[in-house]
C-alpha atoms as a PDB file:
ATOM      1  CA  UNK A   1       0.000   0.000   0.000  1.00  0.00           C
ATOM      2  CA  UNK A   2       1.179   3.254  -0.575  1.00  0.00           C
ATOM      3  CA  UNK A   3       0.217   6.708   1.304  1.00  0.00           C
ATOM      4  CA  UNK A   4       0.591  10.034  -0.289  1.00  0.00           C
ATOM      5  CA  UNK A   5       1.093  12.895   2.572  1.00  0.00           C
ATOM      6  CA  UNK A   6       1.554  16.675   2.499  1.00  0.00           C
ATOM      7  CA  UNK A   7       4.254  17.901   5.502  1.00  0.00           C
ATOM      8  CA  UNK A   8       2.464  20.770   6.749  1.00  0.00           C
ATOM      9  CA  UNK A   9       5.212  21.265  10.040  1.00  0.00           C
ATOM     10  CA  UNK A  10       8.331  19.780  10.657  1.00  0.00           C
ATOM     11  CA  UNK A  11       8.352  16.549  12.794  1.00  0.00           C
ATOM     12  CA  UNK A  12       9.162  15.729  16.269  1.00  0.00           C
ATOM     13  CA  UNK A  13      10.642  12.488  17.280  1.00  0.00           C
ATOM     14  CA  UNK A  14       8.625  11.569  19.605  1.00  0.00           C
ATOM     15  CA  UNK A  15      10.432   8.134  20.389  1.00  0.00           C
ATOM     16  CA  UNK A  16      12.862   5.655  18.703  1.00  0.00           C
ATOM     17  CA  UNK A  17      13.865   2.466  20.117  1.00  0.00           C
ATOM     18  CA  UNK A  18      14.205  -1.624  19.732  1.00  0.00           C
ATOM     19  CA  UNK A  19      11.835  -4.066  20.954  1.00  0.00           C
ATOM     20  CA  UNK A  20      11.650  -7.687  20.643  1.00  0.00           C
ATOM     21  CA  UNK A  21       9.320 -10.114  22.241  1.00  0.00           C
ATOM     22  CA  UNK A  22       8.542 -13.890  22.094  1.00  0.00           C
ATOM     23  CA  UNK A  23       5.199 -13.203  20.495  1.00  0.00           C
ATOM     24  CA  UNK A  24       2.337 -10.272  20.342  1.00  0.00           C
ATOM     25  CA  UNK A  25      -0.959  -8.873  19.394  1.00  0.00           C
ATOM     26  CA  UNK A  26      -1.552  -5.387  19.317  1.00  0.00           C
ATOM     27  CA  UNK A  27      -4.904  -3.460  18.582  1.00  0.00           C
ATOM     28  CA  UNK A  28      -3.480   0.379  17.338  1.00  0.00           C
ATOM     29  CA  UNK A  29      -6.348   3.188  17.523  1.00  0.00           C
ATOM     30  CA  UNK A  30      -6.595   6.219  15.178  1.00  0.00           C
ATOM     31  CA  UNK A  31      -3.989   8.484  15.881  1.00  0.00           C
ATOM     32  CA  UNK A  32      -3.814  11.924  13.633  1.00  0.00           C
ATOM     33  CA  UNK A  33      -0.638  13.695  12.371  1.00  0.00           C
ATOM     34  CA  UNK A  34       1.603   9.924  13.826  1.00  0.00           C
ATOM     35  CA  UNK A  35       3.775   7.962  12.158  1.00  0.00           C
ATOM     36  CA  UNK A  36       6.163   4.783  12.730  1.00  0.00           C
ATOM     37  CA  UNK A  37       8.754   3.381  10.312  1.00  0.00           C
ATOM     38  CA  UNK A  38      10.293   0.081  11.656  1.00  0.00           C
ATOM     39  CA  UNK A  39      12.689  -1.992  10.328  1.00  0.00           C
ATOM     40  CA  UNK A  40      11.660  -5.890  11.228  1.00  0.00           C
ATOM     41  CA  UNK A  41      14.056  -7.533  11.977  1.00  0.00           C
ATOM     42  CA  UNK A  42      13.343 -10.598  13.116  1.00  0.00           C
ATOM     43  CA  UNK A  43       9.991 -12.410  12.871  1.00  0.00           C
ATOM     44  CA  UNK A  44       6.936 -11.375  10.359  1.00  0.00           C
ATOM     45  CA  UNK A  45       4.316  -9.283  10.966  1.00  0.00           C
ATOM     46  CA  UNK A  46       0.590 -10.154  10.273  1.00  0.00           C
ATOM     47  CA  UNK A  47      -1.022  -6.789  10.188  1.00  0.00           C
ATOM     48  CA  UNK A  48      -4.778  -6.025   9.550  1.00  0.00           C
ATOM     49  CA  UNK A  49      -6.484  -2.684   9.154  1.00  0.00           C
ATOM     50  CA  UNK A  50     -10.013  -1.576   9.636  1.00  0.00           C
ATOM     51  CA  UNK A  51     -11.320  -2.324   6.366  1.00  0.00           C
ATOM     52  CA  UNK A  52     -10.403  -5.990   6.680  1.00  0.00           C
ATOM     53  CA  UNK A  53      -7.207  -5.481   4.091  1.00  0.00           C
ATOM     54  CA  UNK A  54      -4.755  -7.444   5.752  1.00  0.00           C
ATOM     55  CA  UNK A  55      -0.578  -7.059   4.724  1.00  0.00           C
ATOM     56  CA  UNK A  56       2.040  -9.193   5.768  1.00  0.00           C
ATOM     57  CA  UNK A  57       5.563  -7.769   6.508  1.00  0.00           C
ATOM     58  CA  UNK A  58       8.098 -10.115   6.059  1.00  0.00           C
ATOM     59  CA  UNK A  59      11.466 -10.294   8.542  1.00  0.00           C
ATOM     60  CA  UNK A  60      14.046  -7.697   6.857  1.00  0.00           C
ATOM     61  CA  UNK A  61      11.471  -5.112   5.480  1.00  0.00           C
ATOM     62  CA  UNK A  62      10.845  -1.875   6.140  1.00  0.00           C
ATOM     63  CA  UNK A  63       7.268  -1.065   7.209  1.00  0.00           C
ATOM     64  CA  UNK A  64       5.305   2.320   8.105  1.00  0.00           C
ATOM     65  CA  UNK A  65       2.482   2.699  10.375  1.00  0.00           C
ATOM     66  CA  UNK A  66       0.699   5.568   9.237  1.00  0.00           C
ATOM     67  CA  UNK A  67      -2.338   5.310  11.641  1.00  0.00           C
ATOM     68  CA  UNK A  68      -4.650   6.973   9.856  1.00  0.00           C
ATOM     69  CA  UNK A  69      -6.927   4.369  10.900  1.00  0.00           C
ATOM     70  CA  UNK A  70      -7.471   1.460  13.908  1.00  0.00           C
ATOM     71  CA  UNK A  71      -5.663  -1.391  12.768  1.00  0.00           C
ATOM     72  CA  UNK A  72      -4.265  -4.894  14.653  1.00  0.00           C
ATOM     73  CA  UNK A  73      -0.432  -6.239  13.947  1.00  0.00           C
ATOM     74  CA  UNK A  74       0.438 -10.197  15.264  1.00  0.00           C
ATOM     75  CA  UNK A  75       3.164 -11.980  15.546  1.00  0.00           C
ATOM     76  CA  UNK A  76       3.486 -15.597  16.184  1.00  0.00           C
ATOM     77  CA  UNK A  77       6.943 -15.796  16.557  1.00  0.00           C
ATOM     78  CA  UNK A  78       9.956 -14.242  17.807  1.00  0.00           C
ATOM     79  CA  UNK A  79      10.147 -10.569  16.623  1.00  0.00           C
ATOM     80  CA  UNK A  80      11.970  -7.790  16.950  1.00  0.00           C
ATOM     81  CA  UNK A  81      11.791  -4.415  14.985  1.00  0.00           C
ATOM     82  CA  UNK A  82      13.646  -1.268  15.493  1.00  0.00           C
ATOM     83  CA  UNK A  83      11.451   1.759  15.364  1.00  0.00           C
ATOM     84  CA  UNK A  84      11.809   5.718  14.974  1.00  0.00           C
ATOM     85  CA  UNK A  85       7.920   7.133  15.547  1.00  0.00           C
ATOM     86  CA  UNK A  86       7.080  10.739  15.028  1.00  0.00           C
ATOM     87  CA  UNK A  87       4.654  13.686  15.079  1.00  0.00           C
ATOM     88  CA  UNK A  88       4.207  15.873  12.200  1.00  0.00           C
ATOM     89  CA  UNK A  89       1.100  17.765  10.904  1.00  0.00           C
ATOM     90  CA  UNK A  90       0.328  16.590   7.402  1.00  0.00           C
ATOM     91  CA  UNK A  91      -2.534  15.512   4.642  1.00  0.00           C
ATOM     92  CA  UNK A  92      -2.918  12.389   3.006  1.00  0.00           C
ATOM     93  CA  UNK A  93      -3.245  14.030  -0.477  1.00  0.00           C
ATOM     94  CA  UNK A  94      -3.657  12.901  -4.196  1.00  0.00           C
ATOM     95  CA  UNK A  95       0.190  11.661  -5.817  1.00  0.00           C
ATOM     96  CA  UNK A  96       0.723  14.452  -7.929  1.00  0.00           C
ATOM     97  CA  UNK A  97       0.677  17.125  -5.225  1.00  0.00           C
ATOM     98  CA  UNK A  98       3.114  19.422  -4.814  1.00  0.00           C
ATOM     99  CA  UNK A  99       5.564  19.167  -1.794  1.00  0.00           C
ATOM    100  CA  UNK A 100       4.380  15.700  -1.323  1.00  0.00           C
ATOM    101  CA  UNK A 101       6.213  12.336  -0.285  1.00  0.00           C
ATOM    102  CA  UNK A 102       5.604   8.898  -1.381  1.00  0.00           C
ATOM    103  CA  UNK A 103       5.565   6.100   1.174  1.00  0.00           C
ATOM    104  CA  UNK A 104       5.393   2.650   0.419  1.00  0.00           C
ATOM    105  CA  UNK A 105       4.123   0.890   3.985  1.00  0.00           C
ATOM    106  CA  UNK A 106       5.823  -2.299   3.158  1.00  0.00           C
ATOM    107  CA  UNK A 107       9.146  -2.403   1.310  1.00  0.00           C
ATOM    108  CA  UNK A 108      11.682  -5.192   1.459  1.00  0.00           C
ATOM    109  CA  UNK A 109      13.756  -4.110  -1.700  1.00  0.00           C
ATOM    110  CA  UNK A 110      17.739  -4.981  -0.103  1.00  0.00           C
ATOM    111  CA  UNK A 111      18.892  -1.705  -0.981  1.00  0.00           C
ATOM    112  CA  UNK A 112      16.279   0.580   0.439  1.00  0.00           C
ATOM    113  CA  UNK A 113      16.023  -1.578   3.391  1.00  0.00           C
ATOM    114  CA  UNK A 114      19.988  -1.383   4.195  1.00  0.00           C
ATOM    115  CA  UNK A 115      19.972   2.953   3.945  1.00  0.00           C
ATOM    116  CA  UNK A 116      16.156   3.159   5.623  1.00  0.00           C
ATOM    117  CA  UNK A 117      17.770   0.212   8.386  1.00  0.00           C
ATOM    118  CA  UNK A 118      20.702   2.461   9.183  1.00  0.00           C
ATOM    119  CA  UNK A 119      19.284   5.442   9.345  1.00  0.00           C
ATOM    120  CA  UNK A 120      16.600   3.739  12.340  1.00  0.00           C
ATOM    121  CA  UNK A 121      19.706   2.837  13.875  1.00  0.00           C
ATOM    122  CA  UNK A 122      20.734   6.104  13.741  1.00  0.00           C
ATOM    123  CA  UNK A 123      17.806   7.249  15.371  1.00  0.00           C
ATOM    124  CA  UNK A 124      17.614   5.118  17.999  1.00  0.00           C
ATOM    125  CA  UNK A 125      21.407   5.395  19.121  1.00  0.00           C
ATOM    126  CA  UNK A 126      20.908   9.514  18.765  1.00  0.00           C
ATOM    127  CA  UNK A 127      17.937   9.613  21.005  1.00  0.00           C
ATOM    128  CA  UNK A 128      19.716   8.063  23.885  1.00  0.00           C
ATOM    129  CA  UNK A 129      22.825   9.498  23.801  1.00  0.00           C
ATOM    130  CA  UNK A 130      21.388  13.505  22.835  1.00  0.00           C
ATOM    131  CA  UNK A 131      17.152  13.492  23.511  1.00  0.00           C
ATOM    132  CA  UNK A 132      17.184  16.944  23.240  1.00  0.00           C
ATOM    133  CA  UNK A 133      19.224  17.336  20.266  1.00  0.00           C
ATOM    134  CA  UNK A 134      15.660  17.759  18.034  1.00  0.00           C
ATOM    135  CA  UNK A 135      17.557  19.451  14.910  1.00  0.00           C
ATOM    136  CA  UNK A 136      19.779  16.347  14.152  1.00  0.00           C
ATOM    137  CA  UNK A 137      16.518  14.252  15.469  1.00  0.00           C
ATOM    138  CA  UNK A 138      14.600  15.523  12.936  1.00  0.00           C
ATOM    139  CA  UNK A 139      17.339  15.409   9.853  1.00  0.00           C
ATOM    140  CA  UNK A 140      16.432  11.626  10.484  1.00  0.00           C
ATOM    141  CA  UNK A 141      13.251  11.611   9.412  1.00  0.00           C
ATOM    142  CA  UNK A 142      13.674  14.319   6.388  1.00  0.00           C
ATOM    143  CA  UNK A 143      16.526  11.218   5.371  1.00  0.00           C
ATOM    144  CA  UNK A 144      13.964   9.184   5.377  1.00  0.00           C
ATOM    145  CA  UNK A 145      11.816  11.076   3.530  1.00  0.00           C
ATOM    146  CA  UNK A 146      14.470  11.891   0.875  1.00  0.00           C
ATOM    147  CA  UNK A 147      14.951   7.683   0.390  1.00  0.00           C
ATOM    148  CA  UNK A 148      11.280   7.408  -0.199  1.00  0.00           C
ATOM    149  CA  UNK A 149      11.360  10.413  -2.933  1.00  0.00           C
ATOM    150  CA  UNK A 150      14.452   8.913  -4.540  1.00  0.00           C
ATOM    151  CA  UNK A 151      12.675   5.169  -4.834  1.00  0.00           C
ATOM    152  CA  UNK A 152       9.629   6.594  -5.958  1.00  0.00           C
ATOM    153  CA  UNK A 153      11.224   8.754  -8.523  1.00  0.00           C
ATOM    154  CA  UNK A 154      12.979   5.776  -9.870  1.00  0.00           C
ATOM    155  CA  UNK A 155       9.843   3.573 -10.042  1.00  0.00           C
ATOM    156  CA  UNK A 156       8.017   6.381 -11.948  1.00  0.00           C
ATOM    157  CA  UNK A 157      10.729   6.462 -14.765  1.00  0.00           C
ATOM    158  CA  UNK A 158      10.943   2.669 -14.831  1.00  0.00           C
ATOM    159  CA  UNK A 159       7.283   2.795 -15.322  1.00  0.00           C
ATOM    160  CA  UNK A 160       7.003   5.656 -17.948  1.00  0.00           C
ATOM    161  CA  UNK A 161      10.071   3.824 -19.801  1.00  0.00           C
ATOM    162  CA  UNK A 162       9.284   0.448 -19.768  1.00  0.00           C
ATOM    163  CA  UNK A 163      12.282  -0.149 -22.472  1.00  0.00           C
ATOM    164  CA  UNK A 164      14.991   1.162 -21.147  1.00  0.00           C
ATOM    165  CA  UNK A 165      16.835  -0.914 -18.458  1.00  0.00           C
ATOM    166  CA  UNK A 166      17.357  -0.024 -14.766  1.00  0.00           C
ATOM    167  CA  UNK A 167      21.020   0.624 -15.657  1.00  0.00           C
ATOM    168  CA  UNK A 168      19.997   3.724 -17.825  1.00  0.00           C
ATOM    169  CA  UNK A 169      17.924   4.931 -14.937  1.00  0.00           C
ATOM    170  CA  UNK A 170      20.947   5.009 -12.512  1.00  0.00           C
ATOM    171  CA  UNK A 171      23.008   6.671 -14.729  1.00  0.00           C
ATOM    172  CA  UNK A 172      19.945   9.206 -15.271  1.00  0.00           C
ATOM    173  CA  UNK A 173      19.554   9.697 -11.324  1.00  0.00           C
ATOM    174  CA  UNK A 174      23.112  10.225 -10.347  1.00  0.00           C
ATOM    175  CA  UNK A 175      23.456  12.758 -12.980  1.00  0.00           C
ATOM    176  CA  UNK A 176      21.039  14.578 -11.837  1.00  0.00           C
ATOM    177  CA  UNK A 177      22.195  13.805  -8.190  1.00  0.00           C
ATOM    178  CA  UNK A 178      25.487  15.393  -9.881  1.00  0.00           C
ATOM    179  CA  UNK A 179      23.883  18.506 -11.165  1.00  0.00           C
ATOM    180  CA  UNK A 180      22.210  19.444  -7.198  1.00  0.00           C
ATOM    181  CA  UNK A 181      25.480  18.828  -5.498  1.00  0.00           C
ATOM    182  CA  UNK A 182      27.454  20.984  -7.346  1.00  0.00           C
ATOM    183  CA  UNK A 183      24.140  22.966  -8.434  1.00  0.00           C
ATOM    184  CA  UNK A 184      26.888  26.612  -7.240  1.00  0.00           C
ATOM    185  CA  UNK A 185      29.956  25.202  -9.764  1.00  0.00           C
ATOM    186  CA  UNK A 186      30.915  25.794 -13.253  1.00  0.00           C
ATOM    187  CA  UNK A 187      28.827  22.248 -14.416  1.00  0.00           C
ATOM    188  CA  UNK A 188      30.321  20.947 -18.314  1.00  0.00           C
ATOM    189  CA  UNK A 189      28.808  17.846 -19.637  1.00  0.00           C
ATOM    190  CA  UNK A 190      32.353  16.094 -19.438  1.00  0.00           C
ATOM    191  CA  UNK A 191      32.071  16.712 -16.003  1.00  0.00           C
ATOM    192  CA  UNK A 192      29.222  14.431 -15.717  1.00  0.00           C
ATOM    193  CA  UNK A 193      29.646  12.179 -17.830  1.00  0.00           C
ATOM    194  CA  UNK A 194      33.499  11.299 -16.283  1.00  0.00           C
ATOM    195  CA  UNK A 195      31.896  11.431 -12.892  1.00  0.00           C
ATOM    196  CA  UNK A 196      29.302   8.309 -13.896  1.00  0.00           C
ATOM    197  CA  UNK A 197      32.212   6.628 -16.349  1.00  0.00           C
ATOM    198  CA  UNK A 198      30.605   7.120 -19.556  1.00  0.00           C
ATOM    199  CA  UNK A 199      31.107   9.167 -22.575  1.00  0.00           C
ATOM    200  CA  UNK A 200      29.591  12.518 -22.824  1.00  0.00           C
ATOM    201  CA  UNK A 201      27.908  11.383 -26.064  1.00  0.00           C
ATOM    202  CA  UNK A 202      26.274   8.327 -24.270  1.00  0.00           C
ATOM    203  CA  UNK A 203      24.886  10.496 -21.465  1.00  0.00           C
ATOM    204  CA  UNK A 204      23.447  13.456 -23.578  1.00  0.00           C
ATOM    205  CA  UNK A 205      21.792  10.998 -25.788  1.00  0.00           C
ATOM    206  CA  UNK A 206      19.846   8.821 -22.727  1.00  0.00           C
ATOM    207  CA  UNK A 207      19.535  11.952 -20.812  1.00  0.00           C
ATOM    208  CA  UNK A 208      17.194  13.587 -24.040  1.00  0.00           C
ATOM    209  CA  UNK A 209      15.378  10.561 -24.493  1.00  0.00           C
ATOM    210  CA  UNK A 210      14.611   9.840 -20.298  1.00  0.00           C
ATOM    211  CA  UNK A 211      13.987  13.543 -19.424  1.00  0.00           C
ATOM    212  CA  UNK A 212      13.068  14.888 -22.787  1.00  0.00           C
ATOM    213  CA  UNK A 213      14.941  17.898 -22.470  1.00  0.00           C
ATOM    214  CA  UNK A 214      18.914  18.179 -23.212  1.00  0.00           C
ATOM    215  CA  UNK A 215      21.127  17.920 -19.839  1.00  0.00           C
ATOM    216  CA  UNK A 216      22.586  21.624 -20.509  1.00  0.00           C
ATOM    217  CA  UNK A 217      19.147  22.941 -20.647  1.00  0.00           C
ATOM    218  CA  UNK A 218      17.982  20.549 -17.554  1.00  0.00           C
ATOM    219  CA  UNK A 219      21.742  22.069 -16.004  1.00  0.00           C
ATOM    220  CA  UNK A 220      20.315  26.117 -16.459  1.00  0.00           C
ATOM    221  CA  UNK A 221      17.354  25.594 -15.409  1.00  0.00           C
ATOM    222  CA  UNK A 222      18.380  24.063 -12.328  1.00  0.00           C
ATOM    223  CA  UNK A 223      20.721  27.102 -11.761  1.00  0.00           C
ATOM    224  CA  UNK A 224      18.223  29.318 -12.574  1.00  0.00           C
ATOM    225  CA  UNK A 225      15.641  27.910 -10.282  1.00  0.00           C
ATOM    226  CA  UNK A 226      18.419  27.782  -7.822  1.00  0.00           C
ATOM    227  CA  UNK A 227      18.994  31.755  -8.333  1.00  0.00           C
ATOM    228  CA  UNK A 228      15.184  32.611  -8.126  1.00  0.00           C
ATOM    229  CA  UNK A 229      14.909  31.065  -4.751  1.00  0.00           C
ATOM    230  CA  UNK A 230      18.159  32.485  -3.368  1.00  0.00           C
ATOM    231  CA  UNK A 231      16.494  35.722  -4.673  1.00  0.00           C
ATOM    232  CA  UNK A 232      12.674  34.833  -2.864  1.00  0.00           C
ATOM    233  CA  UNK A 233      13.729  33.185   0.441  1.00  0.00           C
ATOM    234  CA  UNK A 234      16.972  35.330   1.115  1.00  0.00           C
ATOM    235  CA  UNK A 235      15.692  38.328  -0.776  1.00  0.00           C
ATOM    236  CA  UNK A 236      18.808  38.526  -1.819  1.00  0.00           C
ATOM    237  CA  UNK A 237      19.473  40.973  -4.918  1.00  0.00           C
ATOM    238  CA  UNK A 238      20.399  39.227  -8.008  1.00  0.00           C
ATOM    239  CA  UNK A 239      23.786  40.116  -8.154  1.00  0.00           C
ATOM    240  CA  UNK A 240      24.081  39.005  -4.415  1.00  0.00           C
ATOM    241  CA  UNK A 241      22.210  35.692  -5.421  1.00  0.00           C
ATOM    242  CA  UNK A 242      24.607  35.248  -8.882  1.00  0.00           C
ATOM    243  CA  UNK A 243      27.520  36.249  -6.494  1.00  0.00           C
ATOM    244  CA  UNK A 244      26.500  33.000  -4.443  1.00  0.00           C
ATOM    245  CA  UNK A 245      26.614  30.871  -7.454  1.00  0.00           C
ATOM    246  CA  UNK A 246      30.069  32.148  -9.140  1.00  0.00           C
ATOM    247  CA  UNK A 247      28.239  33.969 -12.154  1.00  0.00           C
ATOM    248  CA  UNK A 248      30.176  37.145 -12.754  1.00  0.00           C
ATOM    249  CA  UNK A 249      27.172  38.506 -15.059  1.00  0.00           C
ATOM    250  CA  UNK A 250      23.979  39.223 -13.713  1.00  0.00           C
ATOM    251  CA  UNK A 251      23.106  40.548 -17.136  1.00  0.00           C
ATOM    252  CA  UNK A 252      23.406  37.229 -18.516  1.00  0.00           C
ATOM    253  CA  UNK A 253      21.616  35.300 -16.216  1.00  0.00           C
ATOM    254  CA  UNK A 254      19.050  38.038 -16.962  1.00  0.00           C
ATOM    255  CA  UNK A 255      18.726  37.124 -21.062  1.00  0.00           C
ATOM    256  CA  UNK A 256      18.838  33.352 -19.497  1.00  0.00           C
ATOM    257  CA  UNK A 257      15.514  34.142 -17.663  1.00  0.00           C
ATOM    258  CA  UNK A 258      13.847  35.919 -20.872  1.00  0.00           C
ATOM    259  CA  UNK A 259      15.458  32.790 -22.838  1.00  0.00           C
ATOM    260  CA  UNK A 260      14.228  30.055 -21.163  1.00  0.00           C
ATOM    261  CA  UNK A 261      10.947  31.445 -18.809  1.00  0.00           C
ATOM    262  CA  UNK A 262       9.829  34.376 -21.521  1.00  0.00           C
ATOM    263  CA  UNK A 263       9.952  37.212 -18.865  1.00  0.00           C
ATOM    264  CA  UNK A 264      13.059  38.155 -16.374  1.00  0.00           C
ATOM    265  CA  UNK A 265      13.672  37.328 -12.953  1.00  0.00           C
ATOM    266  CA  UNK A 266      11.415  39.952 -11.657  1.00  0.00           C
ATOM    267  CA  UNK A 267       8.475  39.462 -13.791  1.00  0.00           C
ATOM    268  CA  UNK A 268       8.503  35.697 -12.345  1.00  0.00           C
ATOM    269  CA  UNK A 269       8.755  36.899  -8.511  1.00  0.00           C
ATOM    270  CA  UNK A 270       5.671  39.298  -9.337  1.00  0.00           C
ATOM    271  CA  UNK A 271       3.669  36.897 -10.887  1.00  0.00           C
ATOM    272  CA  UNK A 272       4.871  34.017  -7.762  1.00  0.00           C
ATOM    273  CA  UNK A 273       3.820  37.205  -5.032  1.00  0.00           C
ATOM    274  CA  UNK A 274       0.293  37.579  -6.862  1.00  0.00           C
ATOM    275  CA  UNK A 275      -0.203  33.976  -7.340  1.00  0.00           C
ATOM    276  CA  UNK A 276      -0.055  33.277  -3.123  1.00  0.00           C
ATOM    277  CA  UNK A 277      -2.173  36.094  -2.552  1.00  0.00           C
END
């Protein structure tokens, strides 16, 4: 099953810890704006919600508790699960909303399960040795968040490009993964493409045909987009924003805004100011 939700605040750990028992049943009531991720460790979970769908979570998966509504987990067996539970107001909304995150409540995929596992860990050690520590607390939980955004992501492409082969994908992701990290360097194609150990040609041609747009143009944008916010959140000037991200030439980035947006930088903060109102 997968959830949809809206972050409307930043969460609160409100506990993390490991448990293991010889056996248990459990009823769980409604509880708004509340949410577990656990990794199971040991011993599967039977787990049945209020509409009579039932979901079992095998030993060595990653499962999410989003009580939005009473539900009952069982175990028959020797369990254990390591668990990180917070509060955070948000809304179970449709997928394509914006600012949302995509949570799968039962995932056993090795490689998501390994990252999502350690970061639990994490959690749990963190809590214990720093409880009021909330900031790195709560970086947690946005990690979490981000590992859910990058598997969905992934699965949407795989989806959309049935034909092309996970390998592609990867190469696709960490380019882009490239492009953020260094989003406030001077970014060439070669760059990239020696970064992921492929030829620039290989790369410019996969990246056009995934994203449908050419990885220099994807590359701008990304600065630009990067400049505009600097400019909104910091209200920063745009030569102080340009300044941030090594461009000597506010004029240019200027003609890049009427190039690629058809209006400059200040037209687009107008018309993002009267749009919120």
């Amino acid at each position: 099953m997968q959830i949809t939700i809206v972050p409307k605040s930043i969460p609160k750990v409100a506990f993390a810890h490991t448990y293991e028992t010889s056996a248990f049943d459990i009823m769980h009531r409604r509880i708004p704006d509340f949410l577990e991720i656990s990794y199971i460790e040991c011993g599967k979970v039977m787990r049945i919600y209020d509409n009579n769908e039932t979901e079992t979570i095998q030993a060595g998966s990653i499962s999410v508790m989003p009580y939005l509504n009473a539900s009952h987990s069982r175990s028959d067996e020797y369990h254990r699960h390591c668990t990180v539970a917070f509060d955070m107001d948000f809304e179970v909304a449709d997928e394509n909303a914006q600012g949302s995150v995509h949570i799968d409540t039962n995932i056993n995929d090795a490689k998501f399960v390994s990252s999502a596992s350690t970061i639990i860990r994490n959690c749990t050690r963190d809590i214990l040795l720093d409880p009021n520590n909330e900031h790195k607390l709560t970086a947690h939980i946005f990690e979490l968040f981000g590992l859910y955004e990058h598997r969905y992501a992934e699965n949407k492409l795989l989806s959309a490009y049935p034909d092309i082969n996970y390998g592609t994908i990867r190469y696709i992701k960490q380019a882009k993964e490239y492009i953020f990290q260094h989003i406030k360097d001077k970014i060439t194609v070669n760059d990239i493409a020696q970064h992921l150990r492929i030829s620039r040609g290989y790369l410019s041609e996969i990246f056009k045909t995934v994203c449908s747009v050419s990885i220099i143009k994807y590359i701008n944008e990304a600065r630009l987009e990067t400049i505009k916010n600097i400019v909104l959140k910091e209200h920063a000037s745009l030569a102080e924003a340009c300044e941030t991200m090594g461009i000597d030439d506010p004029n240019y980035v200027s003609r890049m805004f009427k190039k690629y947006y058809g209006m400059s930088l200040t037209e687009m903060i107008n018309q993002n100011i009267s749009t919120k109102k």
